[in-house]
Protein backbone atom coordinates (compact mmCIF):
# COMPACT_ATOMS: atom_id res chain seq x y z
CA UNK A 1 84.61 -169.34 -12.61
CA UNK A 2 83.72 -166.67 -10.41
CA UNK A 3 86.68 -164.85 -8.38
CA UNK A 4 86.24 -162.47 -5.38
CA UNK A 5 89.54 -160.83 -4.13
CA UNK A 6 89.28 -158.41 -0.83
CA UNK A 7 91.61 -156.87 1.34
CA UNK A 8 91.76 -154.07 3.54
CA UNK A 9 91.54 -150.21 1.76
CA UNK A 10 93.06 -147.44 3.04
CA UNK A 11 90.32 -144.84 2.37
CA UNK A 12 89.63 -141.06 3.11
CA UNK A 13 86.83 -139.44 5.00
CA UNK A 14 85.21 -138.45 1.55
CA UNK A 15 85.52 -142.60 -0.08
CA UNK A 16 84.21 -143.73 3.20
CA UNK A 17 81.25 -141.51 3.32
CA UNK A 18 80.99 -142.73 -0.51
CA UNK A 19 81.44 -146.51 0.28
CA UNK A 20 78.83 -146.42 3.19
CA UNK A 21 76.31 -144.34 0.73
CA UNK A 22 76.26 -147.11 -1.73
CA UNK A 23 76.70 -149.79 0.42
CA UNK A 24 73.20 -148.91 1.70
CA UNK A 25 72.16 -148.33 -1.73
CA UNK A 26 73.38 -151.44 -2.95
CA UNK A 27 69.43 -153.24 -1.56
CA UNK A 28 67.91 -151.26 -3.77
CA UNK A 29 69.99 -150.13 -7.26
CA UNK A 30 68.54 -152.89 -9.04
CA UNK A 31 64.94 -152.25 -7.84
CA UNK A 32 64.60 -148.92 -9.83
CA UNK A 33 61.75 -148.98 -12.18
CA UNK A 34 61.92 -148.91 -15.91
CA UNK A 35 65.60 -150.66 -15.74
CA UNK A 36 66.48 -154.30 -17.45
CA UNK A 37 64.40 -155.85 -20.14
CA UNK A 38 66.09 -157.67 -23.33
CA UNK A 39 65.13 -154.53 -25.53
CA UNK A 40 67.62 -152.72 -23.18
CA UNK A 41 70.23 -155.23 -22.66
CA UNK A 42 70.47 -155.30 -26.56
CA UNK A 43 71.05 -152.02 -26.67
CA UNK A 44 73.86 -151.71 -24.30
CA UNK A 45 75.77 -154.45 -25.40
CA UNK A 46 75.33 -153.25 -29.18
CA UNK A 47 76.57 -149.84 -27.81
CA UNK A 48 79.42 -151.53 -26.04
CA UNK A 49 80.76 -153.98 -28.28
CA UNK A 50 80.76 -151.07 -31.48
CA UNK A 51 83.07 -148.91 -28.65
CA UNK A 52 85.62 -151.43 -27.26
CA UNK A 53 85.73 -153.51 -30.61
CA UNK A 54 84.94 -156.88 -31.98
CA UNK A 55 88.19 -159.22 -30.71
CA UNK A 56 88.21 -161.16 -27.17
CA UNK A 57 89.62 -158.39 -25.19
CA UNK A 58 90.95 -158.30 -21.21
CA UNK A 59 88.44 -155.39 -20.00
CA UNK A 60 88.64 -153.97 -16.69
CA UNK A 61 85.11 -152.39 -15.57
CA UNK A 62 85.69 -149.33 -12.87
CA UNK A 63 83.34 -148.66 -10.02
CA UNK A 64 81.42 -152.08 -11.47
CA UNK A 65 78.19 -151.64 -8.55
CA UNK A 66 75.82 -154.67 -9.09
CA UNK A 67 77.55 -155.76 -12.18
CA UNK A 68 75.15 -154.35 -15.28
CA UNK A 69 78.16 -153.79 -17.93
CA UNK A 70 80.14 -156.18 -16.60
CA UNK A 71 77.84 -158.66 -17.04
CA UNK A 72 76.94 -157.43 -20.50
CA UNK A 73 80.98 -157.52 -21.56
CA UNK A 74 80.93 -161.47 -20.45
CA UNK A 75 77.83 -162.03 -22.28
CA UNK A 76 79.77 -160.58 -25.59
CA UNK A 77 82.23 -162.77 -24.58
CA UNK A 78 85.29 -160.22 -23.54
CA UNK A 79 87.49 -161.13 -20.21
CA UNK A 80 86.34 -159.08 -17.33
CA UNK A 81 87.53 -157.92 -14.35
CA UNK A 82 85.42 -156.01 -12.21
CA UNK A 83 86.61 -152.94 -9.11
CA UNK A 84 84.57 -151.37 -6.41
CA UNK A 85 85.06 -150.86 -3.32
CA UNK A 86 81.69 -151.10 -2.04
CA UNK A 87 81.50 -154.64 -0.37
CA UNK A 88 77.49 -154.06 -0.72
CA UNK A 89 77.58 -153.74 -4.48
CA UNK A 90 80.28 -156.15 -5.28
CA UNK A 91 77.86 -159.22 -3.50
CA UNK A 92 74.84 -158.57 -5.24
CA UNK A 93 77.14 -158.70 -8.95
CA UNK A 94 78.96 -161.70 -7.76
CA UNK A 95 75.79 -163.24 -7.04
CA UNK A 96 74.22 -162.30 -10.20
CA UNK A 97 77.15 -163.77 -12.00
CA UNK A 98 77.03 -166.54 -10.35
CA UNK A 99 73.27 -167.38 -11.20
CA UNK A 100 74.05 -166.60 -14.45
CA UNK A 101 77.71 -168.37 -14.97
CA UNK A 102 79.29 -165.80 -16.17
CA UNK A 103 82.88 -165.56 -15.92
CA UNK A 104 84.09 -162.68 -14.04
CA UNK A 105 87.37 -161.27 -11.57
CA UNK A 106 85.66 -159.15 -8.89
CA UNK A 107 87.84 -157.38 -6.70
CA UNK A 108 87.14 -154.88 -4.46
CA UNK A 109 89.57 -151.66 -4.58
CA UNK A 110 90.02 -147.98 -4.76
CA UNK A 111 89.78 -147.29 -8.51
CA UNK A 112 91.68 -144.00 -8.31
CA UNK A 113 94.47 -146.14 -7.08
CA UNK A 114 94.50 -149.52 -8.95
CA UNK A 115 97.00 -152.36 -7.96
CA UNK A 116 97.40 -153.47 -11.38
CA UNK A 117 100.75 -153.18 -13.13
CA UNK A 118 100.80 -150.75 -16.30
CA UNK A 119 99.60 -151.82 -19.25
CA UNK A 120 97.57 -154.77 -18.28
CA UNK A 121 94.19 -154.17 -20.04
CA UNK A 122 92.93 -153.94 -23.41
CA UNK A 123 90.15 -151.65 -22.78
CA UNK A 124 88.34 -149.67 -19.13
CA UNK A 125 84.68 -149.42 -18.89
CA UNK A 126 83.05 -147.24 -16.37
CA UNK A 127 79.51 -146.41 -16.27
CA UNK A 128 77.73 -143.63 -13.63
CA UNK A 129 81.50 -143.46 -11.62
CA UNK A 130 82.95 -140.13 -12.44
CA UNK A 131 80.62 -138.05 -10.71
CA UNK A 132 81.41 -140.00 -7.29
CA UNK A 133 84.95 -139.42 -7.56
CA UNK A 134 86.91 -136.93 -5.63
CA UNK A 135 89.65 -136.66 -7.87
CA UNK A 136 88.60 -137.87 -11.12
CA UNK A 137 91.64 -136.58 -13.22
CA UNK A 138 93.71 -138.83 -11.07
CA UNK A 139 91.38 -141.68 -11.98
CA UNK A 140 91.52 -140.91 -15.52
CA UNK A 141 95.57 -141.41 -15.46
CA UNK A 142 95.15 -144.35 -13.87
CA UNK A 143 92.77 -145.89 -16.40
CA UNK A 144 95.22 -144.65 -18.99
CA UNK A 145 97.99 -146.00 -16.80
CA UNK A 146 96.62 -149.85 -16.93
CA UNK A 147 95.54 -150.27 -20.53
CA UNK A 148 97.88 -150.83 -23.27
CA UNK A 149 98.74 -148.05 -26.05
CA UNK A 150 96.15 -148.55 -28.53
CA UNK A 151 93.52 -149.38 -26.13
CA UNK A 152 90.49 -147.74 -24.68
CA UNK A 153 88.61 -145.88 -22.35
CA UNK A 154 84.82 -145.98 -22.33
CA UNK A 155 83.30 -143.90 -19.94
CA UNK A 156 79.33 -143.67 -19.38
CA UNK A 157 78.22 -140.50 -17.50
CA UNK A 158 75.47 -138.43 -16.85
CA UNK A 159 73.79 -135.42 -15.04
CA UNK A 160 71.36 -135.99 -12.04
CA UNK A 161 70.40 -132.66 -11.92
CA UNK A 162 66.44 -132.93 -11.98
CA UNK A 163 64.94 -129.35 -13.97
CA UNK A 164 61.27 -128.28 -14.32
CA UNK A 165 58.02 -128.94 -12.69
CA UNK A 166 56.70 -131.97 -14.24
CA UNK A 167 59.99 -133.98 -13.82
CA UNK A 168 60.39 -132.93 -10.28
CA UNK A 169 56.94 -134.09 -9.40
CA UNK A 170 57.86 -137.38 -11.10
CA UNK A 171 61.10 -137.87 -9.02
CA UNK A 172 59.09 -137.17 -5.68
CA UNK A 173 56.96 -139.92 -6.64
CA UNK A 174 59.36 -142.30 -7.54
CA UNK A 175 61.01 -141.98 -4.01
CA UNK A 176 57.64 -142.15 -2.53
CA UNK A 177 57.54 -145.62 -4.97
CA UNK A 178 60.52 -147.03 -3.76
CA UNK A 179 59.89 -146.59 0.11
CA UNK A 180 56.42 -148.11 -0.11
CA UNK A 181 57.39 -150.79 -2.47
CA UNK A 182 61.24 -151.34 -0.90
CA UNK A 183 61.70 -149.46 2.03
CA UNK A 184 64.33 -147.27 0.61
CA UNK A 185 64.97 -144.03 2.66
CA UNK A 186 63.85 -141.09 0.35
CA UNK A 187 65.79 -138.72 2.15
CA UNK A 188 69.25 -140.74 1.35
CA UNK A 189 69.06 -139.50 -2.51
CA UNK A 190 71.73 -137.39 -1.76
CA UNK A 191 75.58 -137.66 -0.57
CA UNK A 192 75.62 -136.28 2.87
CA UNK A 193 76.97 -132.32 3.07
CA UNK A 194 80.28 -133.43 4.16
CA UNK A 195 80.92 -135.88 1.65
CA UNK A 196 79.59 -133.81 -1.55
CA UNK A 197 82.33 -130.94 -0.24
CA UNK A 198 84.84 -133.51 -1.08
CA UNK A 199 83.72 -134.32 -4.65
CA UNK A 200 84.28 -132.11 -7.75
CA UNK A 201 80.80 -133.43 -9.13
CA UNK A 202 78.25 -134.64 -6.49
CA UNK A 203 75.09 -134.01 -8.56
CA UNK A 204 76.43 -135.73 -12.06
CA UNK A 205 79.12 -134.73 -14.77
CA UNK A 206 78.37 -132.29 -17.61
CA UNK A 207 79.34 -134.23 -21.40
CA UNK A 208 81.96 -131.14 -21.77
CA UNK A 209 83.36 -131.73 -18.68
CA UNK A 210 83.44 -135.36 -19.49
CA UNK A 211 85.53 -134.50 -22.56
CA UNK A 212 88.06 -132.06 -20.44
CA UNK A 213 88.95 -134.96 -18.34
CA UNK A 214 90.01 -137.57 -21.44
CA UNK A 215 91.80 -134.74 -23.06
CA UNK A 216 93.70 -134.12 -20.17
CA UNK A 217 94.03 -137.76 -19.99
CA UNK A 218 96.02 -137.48 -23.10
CA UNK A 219 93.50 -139.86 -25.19
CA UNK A 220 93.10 -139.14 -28.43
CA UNK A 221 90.10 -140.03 -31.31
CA UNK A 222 87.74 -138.66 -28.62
CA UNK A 223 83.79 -140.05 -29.77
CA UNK A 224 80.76 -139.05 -27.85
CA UNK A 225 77.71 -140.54 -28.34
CA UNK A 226 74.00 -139.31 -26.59
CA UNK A 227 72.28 -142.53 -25.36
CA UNK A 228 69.04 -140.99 -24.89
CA UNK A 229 68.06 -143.89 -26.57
CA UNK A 230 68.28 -145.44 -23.40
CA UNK A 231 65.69 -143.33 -21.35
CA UNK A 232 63.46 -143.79 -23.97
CA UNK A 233 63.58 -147.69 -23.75
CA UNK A 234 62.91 -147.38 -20.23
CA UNK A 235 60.34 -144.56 -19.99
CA UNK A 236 58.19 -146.90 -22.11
CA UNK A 237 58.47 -149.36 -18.97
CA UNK A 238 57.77 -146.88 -16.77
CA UNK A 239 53.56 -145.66 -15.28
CA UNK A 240 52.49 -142.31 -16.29
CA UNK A 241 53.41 -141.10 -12.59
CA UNK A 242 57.35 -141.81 -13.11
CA UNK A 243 57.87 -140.83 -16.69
CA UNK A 244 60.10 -138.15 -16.15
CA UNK A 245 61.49 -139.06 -12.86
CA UNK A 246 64.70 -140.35 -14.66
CA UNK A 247 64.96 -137.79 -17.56
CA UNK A 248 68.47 -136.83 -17.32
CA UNK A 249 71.21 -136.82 -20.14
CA UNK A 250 73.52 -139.49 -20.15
CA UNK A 251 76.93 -140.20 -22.50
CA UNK A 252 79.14 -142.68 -23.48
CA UNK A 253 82.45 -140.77 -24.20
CA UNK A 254 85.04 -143.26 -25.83
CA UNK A 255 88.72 -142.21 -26.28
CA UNK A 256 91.64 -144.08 -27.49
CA UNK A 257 95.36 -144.36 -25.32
CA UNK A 258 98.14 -143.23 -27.28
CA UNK A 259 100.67 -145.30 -28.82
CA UNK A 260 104.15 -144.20 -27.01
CA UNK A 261 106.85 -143.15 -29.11
C-alpha cells in the first residue's frame, strides 16, 4: 500500500528557495552516472540494516528525495515512512515504490518541524539532508524528539566541496554530460546566493561537524563509519572522463537516543 499525505507548509524564504532548487532537480537526481547497480544496493542495505538493527522496526526517513534508502529499508523489510517537502522528489519515490510494491507512508513536510507526536519511531534515517538545512540543530532535536529512548539516529552526510585539478575537470564534464544527455542546467549546481546565506552548510557538512550536532543532540554511543566504499563501487561504473567528478567524502554517523530517567 502506497500512502501520499500533503497539505499546505508554511515555509521561509530560505526552504522555499530550497524546495524550488530540488524540485527542479528532482528530473534529473536519479540520472547521475555511476549511481544504482545491485553491487551498490547490497551495500547500502548491508550498511543500513548493521546501523538500525535486525528487528521489524517503524523508521522514519528525513528529507527522503526520490526514495533510495527508503526504498532500501522496505526491501529489508522495516516500516517506513518517508518526509520531504519537495512535491518534485516525493512523485518520482512514490512512483518508484509503486512499480516496485513496496510499502511506504510518504508525506510531504518540513522536517525541522515534524507533526508527529514524541516518541513515535524506532529509528530516523537521513541521507545528503543536513547540509540543506538552515537550522540543523533544531532538526536534530526533532529527530531525537520522535524516536523512542533507545532508538536511533542514522545520519548519511557528506562534503561537496570539489579540490584539485583533475577532479575539477571531471565535474565540468559531468555537467557538460548531463545537459547533453538530460538537459540539466549546469549552471543550477549551486543554491542561489540568497538561499546559501540562509544555510549554515550550503556546500556539504564536515564528519566533525556531523558529530557536534548528535552530541548536542544529546545521543550517546556515537559510531562513524567512512563509506568510501561507496564511491569506489560507483567510480568503477563511471568513463575515464567522470572518475573523479564525484570524489567527495561521505559518512554515516549513527547515534543512539537516551533512555530518560
Amino acid at each position: 500500500m502506497i500512502m501520499m499525505e500533503s497539505g499546505k507548509l508554511d515555509l521561509d524564504r530560505t526552504k522555499e528557495g530550497v524546495k524550488k532548487y530540488w524540485d527542479y532537480g528532482s528530473k534529473f537526481y536519479d540520472t547521475a552516472p555511476g549511481l544504482g547497480g545491485n553491487e551498490e544496493s547490497q551495500i547500502w542495505k548491508k550498511l543500513l540494516s548493521s546501523s538500525i538493527g535486525p528487528d521489524l522496526k517503524n523508521i522514519l526517513d528525513v528529507g527522503s528525495g526520490t526514495g533510495i534508502i527508503a526504498m532500501y529499508l522496505a526491501e529489508l523489510g522495516y516500516g517506513v515512512t518517508a518526509v520531504d517537502f519537495s512535491e518534485g522528489m516525493m512523485d518520482i519515490a512514490r512512483k518508484k515504490a509503486l512499480e516496485k510494491g513496496a510499502k511506504i507512508r510518504f508525506m510531504e513536510g518540513d522536517i525541522e518541524n515534524l507533526s508527529f507526536e514524541d516518541e513515535t519511531f524506532d529509528c530516523v534515517t537521513a541521507r545528503y539532508v543536513l547540509w540543506t538545512l538552515p537550522h540543523p540543530e533544531k532538526a536534530l532535536k526533532e529527530w531525537v524528539r520522535v524516536v523512542k529512548p533507545g532508538g536511533r539516529i542514522v545520519i548519511i552526510d557528506g562534503k561537496w566541496v570539489t579540490r584539485g585539478l583533475l577532479p575539477r575537470i571531471s565535474a565540468m564534464n559531468y555537467h557538460i554530460y548531463r545537459f547533453i544527455k538530460y538537459g540539466k542546467n549546469p549552471f543550477t549546481y549551486d543554491y542561489r546566493k540568497e538561499v546559501s546565506v540562509g544555510l549554515p552548510n550550503p556546500h556539504g557538512v564536515e564528519k566533525k561537524q556531523i558529530m557536534e550536532y548528535v552530541s548536542k543532540a544529546g545521543l550517546t554511543d556515537i559510531v562513524v563509519t567512512d563509506l568510501k566504499i561507496i564511491r569506489d563501487i560507483q567510480r568503477k561504473k563511471l568513463p575515464w572522463y567522470l572518475k573523479y567528478a564525484n570524489d567527495h567524502p561521505i559518512f554515516m554517523v549513527r547515534g543512539t537516543v537516551a533512555k530518560k530517567g
